[in-house]
Protein backbone atom coordinates (compact mmCIF):
# COMPACT_ATOMS: atom_id res chain seq x y z
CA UNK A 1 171.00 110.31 114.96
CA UNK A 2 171.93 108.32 118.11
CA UNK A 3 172.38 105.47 116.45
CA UNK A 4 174.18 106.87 113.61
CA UNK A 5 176.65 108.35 117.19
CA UNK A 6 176.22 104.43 118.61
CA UNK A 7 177.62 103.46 115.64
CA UNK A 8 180.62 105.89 115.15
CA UNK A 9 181.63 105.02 118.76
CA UNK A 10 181.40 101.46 118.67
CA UNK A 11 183.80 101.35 115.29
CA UNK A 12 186.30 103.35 117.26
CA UNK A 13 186.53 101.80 120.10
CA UNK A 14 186.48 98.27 118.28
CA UNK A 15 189.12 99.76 116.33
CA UNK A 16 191.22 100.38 118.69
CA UNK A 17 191.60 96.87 119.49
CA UNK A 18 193.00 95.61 116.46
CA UNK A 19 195.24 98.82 115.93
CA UNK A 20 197.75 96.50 117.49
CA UNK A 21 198.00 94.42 114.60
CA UNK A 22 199.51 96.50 111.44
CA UNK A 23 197.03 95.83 108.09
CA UNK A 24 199.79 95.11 105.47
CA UNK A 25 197.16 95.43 102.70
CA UNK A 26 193.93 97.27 101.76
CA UNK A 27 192.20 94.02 101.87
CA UNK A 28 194.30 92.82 104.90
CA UNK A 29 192.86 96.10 106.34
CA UNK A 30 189.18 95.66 105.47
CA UNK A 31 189.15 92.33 106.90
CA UNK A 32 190.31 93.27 109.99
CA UNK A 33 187.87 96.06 110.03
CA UNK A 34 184.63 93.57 109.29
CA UNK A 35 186.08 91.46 112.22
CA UNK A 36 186.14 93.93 114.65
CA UNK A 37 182.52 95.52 113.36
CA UNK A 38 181.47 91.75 114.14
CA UNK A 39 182.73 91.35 117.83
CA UNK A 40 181.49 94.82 118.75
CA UNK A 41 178.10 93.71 117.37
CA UNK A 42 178.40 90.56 118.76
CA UNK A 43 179.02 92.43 122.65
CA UNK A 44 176.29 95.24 122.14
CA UNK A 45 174.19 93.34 119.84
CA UNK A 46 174.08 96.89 118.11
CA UNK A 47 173.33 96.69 113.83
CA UNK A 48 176.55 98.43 112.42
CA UNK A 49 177.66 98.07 108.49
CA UNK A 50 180.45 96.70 107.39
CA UNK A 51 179.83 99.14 104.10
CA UNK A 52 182.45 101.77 105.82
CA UNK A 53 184.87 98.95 105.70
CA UNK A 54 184.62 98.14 101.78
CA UNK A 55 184.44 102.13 101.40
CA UNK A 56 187.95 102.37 103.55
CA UNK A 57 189.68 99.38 100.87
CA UNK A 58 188.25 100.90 97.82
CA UNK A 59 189.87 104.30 99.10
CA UNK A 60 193.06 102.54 100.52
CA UNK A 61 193.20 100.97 96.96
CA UNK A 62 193.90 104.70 95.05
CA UNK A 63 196.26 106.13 98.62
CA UNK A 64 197.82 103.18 99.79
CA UNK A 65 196.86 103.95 103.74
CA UNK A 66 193.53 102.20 104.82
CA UNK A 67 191.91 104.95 106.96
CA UNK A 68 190.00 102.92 109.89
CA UNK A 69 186.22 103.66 109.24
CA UNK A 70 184.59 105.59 112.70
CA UNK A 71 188.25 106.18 114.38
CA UNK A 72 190.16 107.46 111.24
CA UNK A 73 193.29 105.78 112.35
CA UNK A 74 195.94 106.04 109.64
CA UNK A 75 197.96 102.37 108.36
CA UNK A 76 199.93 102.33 105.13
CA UNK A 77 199.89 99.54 103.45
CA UNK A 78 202.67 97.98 101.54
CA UNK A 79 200.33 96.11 99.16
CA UNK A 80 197.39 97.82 97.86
């Protein structure tokens, strides 16, 4: 469970840091979200998935807004 909270903080935090760069598409978006799950890894040496990432794309994909995994930051897309 703590890890699972570990986790869930560490994705929002990390994606915080690229909310200052705009996705423009779903894959734009899930990219930027496997980069940032990388350098928070990389800093806490903390195990996260980059599955929420893939699961925010597939979902972006049928909405056109990629929904950052963990923060649940909002970003249409113009290119799904």
């Amino acid at each position: 469970m703590h890890r699972i909270l570990f986790a869930a903080v560490i994705l929002s935090t990390s994606s915080a840091a690229w909310g200052q760069r705009q996705p423009t598409s779903c894959s734009m978006g899930a990219q930027m979200c496997k980069e940032s799950i990388s350098a928070a890894r990389d800093s806490t040496r903390v195990k996260t998935n980059p599955a929420g990432c893939e699961a925010a794309a597939a979902e972006c994909m049928k909405t056109g807004v990629f929904v950052g995994p963990g923060s649940g930051i909002r970003w249409p897309v113009a290119k799904k």
